[in-house]
Structure formats: C-alpha cells, structure tokens
N, C-alpha and C. Protein backbone atom coordinates (compact mmCIF):
# COMPACT_ATOMS: atom_id res chain seq x y z
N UNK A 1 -11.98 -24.12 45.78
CA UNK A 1 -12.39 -23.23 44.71
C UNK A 1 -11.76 -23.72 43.40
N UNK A 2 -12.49 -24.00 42.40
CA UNK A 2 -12.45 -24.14 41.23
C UNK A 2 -11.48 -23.30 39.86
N UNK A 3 -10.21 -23.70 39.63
CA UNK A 3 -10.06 -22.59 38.47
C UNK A 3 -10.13 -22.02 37.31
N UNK A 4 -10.38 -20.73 37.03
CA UNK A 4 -11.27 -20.67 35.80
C UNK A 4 -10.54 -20.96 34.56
N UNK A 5 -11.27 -21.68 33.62
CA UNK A 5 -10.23 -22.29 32.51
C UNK A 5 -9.61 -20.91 31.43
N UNK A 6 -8.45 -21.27 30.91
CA UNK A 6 -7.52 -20.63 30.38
C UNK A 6 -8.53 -19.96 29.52
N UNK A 7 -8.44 -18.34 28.81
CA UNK A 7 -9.39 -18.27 27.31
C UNK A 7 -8.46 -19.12 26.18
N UNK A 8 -9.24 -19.14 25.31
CA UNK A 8 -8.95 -19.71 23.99
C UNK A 8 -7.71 -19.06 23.52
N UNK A 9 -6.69 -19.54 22.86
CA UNK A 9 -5.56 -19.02 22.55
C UNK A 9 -5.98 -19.21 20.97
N UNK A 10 -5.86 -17.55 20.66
CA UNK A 10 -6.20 -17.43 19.32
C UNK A 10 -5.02 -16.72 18.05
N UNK A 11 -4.59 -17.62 17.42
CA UNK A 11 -3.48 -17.75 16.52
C UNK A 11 -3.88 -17.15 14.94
N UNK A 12 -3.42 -16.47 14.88
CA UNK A 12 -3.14 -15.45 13.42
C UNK A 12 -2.43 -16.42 12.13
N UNK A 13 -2.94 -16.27 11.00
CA UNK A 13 -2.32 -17.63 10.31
C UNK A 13 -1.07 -16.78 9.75
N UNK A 14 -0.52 -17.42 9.46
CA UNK A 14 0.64 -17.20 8.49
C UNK A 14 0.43 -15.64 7.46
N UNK A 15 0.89 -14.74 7.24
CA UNK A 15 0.64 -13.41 6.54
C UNK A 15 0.66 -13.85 4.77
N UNK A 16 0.39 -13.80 3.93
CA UNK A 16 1.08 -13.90 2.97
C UNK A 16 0.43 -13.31 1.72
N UNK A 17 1.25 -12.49 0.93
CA UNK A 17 0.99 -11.77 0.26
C UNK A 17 1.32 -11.19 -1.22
N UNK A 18 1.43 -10.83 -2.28
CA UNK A 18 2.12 -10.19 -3.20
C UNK A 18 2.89 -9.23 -3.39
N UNK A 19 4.37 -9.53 -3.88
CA UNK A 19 4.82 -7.92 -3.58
C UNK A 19 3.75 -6.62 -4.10
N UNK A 20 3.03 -7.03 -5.13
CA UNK A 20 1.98 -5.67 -6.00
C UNK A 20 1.12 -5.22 -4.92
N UNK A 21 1.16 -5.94 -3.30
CA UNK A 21 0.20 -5.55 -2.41
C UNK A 21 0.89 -4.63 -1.35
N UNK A 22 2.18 -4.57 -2.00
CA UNK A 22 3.18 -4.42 -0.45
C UNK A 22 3.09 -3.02 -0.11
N UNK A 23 2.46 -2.27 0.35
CA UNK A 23 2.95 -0.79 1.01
C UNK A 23 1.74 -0.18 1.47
N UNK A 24 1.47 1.47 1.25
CA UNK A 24 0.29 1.51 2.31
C UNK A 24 -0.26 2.57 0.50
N UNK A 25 -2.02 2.10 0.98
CA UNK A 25 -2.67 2.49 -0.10
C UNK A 25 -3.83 3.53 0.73
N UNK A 26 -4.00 4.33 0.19
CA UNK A 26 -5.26 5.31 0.84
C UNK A 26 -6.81 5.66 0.36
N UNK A 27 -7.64 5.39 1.35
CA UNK A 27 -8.34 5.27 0.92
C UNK A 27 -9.49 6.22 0.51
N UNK A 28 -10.63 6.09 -0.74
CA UNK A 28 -10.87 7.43 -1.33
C UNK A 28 -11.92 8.25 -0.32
N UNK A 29 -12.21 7.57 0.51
CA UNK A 29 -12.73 8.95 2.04
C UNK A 29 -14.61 8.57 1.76
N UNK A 30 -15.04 7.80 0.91
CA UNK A 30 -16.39 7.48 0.71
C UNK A 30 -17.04 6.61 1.31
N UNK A 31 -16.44 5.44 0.72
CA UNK A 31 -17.37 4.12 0.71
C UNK A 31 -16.35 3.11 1.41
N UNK A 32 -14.89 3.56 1.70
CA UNK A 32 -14.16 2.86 2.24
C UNK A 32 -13.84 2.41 3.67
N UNK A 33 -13.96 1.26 4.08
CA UNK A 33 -13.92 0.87 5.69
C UNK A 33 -12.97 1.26 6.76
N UNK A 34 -11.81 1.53 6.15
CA UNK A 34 -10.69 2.30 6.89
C UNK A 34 -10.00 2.86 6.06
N UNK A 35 -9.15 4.01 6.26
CA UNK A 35 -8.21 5.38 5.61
C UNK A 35 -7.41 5.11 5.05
N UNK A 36 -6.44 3.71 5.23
CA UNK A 36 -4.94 3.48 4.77
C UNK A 36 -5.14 1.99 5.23
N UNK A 37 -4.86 1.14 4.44
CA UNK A 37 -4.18 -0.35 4.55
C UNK A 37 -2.73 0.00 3.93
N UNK A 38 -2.05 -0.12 4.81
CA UNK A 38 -0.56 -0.94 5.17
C UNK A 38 -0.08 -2.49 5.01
N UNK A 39 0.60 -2.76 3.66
CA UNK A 39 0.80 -4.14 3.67
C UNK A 39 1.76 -4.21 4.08
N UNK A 40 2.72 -5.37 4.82
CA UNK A 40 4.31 -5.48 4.73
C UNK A 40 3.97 -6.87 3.73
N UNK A 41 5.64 -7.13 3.52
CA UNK A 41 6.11 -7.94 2.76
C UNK A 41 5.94 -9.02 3.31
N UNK A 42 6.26 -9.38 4.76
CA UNK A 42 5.82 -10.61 5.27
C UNK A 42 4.50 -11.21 5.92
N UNK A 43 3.49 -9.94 5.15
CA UNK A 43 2.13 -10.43 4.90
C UNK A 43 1.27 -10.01 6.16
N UNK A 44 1.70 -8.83 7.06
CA UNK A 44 1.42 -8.37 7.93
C UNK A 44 0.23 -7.20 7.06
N UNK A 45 -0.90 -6.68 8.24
CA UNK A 45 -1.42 -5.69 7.90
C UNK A 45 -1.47 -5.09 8.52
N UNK A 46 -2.03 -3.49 8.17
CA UNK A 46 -2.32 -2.45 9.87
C UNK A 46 -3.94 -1.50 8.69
N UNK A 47 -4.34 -1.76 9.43
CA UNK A 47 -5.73 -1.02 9.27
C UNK A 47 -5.80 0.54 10.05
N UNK A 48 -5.73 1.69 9.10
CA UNK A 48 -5.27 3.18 9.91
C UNK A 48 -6.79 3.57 9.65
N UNK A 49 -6.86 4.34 10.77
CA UNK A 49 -8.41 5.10 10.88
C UNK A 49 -8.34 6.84 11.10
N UNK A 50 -8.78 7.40 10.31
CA UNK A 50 -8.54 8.97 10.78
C UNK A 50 -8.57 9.19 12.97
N UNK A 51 -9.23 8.70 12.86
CA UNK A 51 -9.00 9.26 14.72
C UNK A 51 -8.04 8.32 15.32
N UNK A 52 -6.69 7.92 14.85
CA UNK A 52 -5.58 7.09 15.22
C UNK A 52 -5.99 5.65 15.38
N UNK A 53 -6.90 5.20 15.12
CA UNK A 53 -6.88 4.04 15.90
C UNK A 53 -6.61 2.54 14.69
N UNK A 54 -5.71 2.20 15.22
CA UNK A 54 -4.84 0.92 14.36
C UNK A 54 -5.44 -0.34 14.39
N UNK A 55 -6.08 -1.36 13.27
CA UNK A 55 -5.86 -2.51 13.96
C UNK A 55 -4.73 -3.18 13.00
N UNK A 56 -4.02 -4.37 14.03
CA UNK A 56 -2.51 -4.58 12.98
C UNK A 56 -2.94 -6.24 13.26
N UNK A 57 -3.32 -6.85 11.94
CA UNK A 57 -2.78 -8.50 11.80
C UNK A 57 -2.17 -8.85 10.32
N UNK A 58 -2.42 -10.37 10.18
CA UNK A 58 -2.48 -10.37 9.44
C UNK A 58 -3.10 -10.71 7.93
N UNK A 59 -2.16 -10.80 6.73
CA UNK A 59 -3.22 -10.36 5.22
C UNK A 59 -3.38 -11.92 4.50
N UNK A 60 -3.98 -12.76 3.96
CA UNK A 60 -3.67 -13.63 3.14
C UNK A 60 -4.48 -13.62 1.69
N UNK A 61 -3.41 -13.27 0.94
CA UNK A 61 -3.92 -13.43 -0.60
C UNK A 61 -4.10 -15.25 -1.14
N UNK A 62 -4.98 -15.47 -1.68
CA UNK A 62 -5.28 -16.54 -2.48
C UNK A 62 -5.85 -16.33 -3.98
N UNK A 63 -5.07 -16.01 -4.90
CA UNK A 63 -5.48 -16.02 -6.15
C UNK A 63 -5.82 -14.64 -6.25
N UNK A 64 -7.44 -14.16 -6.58
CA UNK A 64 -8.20 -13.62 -6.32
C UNK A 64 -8.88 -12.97 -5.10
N UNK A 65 -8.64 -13.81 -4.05
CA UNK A 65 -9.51 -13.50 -2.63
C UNK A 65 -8.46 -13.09 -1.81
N UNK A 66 -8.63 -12.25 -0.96
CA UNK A 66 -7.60 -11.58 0.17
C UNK A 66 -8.65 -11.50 1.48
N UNK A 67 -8.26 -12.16 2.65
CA UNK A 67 -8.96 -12.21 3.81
C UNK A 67 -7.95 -11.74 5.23
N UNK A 68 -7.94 -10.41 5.70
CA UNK A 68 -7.58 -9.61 6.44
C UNK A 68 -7.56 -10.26 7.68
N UNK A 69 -7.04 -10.71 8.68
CA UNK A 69 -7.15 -11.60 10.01
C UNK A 69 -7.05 -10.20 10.73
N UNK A 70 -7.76 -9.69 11.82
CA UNK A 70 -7.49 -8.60 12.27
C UNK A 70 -8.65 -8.71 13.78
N UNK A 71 -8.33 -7.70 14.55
CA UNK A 71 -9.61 -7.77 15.86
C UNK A 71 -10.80 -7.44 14.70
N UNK A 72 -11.55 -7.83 15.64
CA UNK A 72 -13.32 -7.79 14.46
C UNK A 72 -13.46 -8.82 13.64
N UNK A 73 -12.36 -9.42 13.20
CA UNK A 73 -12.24 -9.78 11.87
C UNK A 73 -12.53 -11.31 11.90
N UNK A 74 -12.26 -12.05 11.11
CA UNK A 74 -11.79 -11.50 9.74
C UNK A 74 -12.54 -11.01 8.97
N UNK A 75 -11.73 -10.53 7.89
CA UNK A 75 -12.49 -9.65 6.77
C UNK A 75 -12.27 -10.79 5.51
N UNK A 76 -13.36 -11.15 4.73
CA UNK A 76 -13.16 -11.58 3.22
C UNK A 76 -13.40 -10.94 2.35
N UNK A 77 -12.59 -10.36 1.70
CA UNK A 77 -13.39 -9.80 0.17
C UNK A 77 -12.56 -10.60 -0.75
N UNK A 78 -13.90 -11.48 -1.34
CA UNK A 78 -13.84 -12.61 -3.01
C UNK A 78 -12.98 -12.10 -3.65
N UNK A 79 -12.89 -10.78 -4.34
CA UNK A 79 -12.11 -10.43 -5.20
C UNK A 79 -11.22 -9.09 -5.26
N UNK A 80 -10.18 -9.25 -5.38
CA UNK A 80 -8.87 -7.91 -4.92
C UNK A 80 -8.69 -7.72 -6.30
N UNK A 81 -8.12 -6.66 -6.87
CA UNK A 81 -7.22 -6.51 -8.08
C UNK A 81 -6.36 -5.08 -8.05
N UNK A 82 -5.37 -4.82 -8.80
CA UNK A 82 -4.94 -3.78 -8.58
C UNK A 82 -4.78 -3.26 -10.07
N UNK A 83 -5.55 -2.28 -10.12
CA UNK A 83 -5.66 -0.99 -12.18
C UNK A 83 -4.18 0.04 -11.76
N UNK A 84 -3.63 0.18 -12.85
CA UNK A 84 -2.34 1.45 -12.61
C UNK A 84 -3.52 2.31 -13.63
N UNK A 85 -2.85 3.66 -13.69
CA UNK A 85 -3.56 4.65 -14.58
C UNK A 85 -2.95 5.83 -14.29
N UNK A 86 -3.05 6.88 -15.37
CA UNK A 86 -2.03 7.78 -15.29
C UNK A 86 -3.13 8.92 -15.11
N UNK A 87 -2.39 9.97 -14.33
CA UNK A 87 -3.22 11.14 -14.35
C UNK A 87 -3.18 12.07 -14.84
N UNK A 88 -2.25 12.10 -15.86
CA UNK A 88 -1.44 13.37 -16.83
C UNK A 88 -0.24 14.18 -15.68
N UNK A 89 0.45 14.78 -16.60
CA UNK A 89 1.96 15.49 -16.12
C UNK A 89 2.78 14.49 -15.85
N UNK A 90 2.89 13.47 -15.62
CA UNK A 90 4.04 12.77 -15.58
C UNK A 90 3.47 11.04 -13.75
N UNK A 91 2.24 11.69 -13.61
CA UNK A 91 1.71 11.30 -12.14
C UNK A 91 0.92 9.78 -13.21
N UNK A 92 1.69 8.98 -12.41
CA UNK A 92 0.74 7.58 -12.41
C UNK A 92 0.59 7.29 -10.94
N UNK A 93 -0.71 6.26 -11.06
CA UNK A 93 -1.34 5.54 -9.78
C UNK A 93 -1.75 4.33 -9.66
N UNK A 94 -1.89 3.46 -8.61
CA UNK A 94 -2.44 2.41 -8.86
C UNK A 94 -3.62 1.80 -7.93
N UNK A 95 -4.98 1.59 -8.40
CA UNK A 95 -5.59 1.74 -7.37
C UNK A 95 -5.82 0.64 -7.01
N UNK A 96 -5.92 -0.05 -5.80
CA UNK A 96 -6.47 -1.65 -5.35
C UNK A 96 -8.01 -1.52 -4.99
N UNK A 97 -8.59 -2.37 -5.76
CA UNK A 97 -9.71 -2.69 -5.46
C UNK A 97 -10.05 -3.69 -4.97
N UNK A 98 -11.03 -3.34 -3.82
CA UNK A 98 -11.24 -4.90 -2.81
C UNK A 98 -13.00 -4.88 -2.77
N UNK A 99 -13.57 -5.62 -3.91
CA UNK A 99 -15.11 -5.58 -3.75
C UNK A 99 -15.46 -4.71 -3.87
N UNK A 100 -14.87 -4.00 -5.52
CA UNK A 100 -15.55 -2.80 -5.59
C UNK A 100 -14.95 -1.58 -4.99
N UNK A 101 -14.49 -1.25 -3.97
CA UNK A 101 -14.14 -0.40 -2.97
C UNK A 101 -12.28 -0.11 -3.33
N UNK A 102 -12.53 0.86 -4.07
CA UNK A 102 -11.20 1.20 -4.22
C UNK A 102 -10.49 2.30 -3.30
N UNK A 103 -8.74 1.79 -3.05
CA UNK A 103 -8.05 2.38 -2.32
C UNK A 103 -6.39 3.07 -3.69
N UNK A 104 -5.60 3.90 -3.27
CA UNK A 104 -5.10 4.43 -4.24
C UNK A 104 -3.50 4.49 -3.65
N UNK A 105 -2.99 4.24 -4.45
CA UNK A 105 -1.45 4.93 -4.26
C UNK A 105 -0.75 5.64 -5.61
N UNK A 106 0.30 6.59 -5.13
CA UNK A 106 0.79 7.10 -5.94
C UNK A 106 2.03 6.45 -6.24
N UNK A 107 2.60 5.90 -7.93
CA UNK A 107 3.43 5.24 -8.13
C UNK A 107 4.64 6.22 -8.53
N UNK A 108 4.47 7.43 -8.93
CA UNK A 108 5.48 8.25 -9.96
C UNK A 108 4.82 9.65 -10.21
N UNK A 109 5.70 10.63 -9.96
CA UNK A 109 5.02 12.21 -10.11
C UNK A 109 5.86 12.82 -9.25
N UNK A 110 6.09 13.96 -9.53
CA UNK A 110 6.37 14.95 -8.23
C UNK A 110 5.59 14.85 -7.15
C-alpha cells in the first residue's frame, strides 16, 4: 500500500506593519467584511466577527497596499489610509480606510 503524500505546508509571510496600524479598529456595521481588525505590532492580524468567530494571520503593509494573509485569504486592498477627525467635546477619531470601506477607532474623549 502506497502512502499518501504529505499536504502542502503552507507558510504565512513575515507580518509587517505600521505602528499608525497597530491596535483594534471597529467596524461601521454596513459595508464592512468583518467587526474589528486587530493589528499587533509584530504585524499579526485577527479578523473578529459578531458571532465569535476569529480568523488570526498575518498583515503586510507596502506603501499604500495592505494584504491580510488569513484562512480564505488572502485579502488585497490597493489602497489603506488612515483620516483622524474630531467629533466635538473633546472626542477625536481615526478612521482606516481599506478600499473605501472604513473602520474607526477612538483616539481621545471620555
């Protein structure tokens, strides 16, 4: 009997990222593909979904382009950027946009 060959051993590249990307941003509940991206610093991601379900790889920024290594994945979106903006009372935010599709965090406010 014959044995069946090993699967493919499939390797995650290197994480790497900006600190301006580093933490978890939420997303505005519309048009967005998952609830919360989670960056770490060493370029890790976790993709949060309202009914718990995680996927965690990792992120690589290039310039402009950020491509998500993840199950399903990967993900490319051409162009990332991140707008700050204030909301009055003392509350600023900063929202990341990935193709249009903006996600939000809060920088300062009660």
């Amino acid at each position: 009997m014959e044995a069946e060959p090993d699967p493919p051993v499939t390797t995650l590249p290197r994480g790497s990222v900006p600190p301006e990307l580093v933490g978890e941003w939420d997303g505005d509940g519309t048009n967005v593909r998952f609830d919360k991206i989670r960056f770490g610093a060493d370029g890790r991601v976790a993709l949060l979904f309202n009914n718990g379900g995680v996927f965690e790889g990792t992120a690589v920024a290039e310039e402009t382009s950020l491509t998500l290594y993840v199950p399903g994945g990967p993900i490319h979106y051409r162009q990332w950027s991140i707008e700050a903006f204030e909301a009055g009372y003392g509350y600023t935010f900063e929202n990341l946009v990935l193709d249009g599709v903006s996600y939000v965090r809060q920088t300062s406010g009660a």
